[in-house]
Protein backbone atom coordinates (compact mmCIF):
# COMPACT_ATOMS: atom_id res chain seq x y z
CA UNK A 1 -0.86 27.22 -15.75
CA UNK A 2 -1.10 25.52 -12.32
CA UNK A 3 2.55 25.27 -12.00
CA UNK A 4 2.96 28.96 -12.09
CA UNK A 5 -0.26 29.96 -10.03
CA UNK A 6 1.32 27.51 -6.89
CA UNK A 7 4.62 28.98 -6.67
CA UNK A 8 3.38 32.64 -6.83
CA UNK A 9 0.71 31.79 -3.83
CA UNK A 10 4.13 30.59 -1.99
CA UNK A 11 6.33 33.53 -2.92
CA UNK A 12 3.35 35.49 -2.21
CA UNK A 13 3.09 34.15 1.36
CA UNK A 14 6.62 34.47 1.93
CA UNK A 15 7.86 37.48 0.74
CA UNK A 16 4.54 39.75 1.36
CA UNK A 17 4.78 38.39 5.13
CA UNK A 18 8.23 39.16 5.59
CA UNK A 19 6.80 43.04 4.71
CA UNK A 20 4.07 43.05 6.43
CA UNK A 21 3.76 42.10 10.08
CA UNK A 22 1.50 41.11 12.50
CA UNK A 23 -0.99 43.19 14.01
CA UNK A 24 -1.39 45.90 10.85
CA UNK A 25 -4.31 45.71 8.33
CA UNK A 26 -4.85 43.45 5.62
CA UNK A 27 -2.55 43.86 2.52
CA UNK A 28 -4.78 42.97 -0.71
CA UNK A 29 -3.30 42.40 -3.96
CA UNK A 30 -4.51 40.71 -7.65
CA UNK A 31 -2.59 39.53 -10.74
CA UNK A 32 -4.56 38.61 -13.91
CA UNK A 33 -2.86 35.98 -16.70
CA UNK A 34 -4.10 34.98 -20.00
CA UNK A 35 -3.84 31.27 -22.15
CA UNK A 36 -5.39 29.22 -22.81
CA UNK A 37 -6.32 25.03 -21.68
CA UNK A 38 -7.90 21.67 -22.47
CA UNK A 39 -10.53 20.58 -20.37
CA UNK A 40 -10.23 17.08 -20.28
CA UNK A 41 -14.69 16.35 -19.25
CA UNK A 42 -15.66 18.00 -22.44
CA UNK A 43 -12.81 17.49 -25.01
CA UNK A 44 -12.40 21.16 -26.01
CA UNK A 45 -9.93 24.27 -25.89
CA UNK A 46 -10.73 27.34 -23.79
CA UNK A 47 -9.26 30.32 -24.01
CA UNK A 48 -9.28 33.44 -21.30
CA UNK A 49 -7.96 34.66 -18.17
CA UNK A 50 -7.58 34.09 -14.69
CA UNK A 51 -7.29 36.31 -11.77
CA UNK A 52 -5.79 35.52 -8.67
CA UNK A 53 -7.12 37.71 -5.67
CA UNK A 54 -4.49 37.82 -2.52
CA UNK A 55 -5.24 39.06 1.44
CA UNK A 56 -2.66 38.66 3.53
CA UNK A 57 -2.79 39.52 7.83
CA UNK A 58 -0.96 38.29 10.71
CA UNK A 59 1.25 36.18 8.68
CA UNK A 60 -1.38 34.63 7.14
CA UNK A 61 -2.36 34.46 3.25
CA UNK A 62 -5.81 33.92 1.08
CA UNK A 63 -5.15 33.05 -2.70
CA UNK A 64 -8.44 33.46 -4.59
CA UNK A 65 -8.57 32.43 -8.27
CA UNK A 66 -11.45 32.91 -10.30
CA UNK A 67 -11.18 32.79 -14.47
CA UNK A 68 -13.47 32.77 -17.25
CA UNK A 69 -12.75 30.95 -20.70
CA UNK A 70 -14.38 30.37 -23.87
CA UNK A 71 -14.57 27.20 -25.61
CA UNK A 72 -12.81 27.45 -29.04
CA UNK A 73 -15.14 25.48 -31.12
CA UNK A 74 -18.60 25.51 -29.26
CA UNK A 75 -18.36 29.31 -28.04
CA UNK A 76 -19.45 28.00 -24.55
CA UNK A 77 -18.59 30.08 -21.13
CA UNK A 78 -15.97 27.70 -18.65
CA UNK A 79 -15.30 29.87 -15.00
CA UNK A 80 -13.24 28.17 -12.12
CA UNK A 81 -12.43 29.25 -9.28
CA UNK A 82 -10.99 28.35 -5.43
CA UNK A 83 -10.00 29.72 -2.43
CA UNK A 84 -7.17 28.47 -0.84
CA UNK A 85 -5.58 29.43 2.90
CA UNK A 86 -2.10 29.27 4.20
CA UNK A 87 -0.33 29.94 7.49
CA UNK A 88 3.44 30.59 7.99
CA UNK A 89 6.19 31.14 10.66
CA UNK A 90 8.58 33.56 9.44
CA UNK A 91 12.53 33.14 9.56
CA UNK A 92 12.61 30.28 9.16
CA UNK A 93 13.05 26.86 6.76
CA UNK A 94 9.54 25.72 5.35
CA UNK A 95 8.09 22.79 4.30
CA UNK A 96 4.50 23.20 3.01
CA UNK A 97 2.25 20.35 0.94
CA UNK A 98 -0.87 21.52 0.04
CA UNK A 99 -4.26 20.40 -2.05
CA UNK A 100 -5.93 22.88 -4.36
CA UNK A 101 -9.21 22.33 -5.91
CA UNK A 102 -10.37 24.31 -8.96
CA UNK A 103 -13.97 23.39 -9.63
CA UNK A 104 -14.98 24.54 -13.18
CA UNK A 105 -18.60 25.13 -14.35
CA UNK A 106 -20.18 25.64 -18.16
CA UNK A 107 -23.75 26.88 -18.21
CA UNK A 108 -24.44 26.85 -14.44
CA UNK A 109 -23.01 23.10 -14.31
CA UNK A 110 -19.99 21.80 -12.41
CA UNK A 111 -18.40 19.60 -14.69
CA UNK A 112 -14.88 18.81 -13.22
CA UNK A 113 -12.04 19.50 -10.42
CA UNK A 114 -8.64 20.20 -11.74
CA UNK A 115 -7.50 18.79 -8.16
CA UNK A 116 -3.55 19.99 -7.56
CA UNK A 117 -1.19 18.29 -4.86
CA UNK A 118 2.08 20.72 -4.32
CA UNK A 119 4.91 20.67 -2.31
CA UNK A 120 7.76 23.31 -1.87
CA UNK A 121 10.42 23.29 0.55
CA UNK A 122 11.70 27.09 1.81
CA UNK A 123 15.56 27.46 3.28
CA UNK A 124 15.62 30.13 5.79
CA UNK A 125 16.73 33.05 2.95
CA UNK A 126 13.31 32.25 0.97
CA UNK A 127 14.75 29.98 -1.99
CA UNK A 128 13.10 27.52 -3.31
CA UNK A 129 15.32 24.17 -2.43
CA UNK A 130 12.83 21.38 -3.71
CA UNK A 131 9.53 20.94 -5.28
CA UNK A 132 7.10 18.74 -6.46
CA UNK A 133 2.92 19.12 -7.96
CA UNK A 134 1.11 16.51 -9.61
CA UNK A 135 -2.50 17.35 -10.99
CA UNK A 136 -5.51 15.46 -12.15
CA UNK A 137 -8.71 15.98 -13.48
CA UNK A 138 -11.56 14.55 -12.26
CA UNK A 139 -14.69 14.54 -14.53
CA UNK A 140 -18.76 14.88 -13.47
């Protein structure tokens, strides 16, 4: 999941800047995506979706996720969600590293961070030339 929700916040800030340029009013967009995930804390399965929730002004971006998931065996409600801001200079090569956090909650009750480290490098034309994300969980 997180490998595809951190290089669609990067295309996103890249491409929807290039079309949209300083000075005119926000541009909001949203993708939802389905699966399902093992949540290390509490040793079960969830399955749901996930939304991710995009503004993006004066070549700036705001990636909002928020999901809800249900726990295959004990029927339990897991939502996660983070807010994440980027910056960019257009025309040009990129190199961005960023940290996401994802906290995730069951029943009112934050029980872990997925915590994401990701790197992507930009040439000037917008490909991707490298990348790199590790992820961890850490438990409550």
């Amino acid at each position: 999941m997180h490998r595809f929700a951190l290089a669609l916040c990067f295309m996103a800030v890249f491409f929807i800047n290039q079309a949209f340029p300083q000075g005119k009013a926000p541009l909001r967009s949203q993708e939802t995506q389905s699966g399902y995930w093992e949540i290390p804390c509490v040793d079960e399965v969830v399955q749901g979706s996930y939304t991710f929730y995009y503004t993006t002004w004066d070549n700036k971006l705001q990636c909002r996720i928020k999901g809800s998931f249900i726990g295959y065996d004990t029927g339990l409600e897991y939502t996660f969600s983070s807010v994440e801001n980027n910056g960019l200079r257009l025309n040009e090569a990129i190199n961005r590293t960023n940290v996401m956090n994802l906290s995730v909650e069951c029943q009112g009750k934050v029980v872990g961070t997925l915590k994401m480290l990701y790197h992507f490098t930009f040439n000037a034309q917008g490909n991707i030339t490298a990348s790199v994300d590790k992820s961890s969980f850490e438990c409550y």
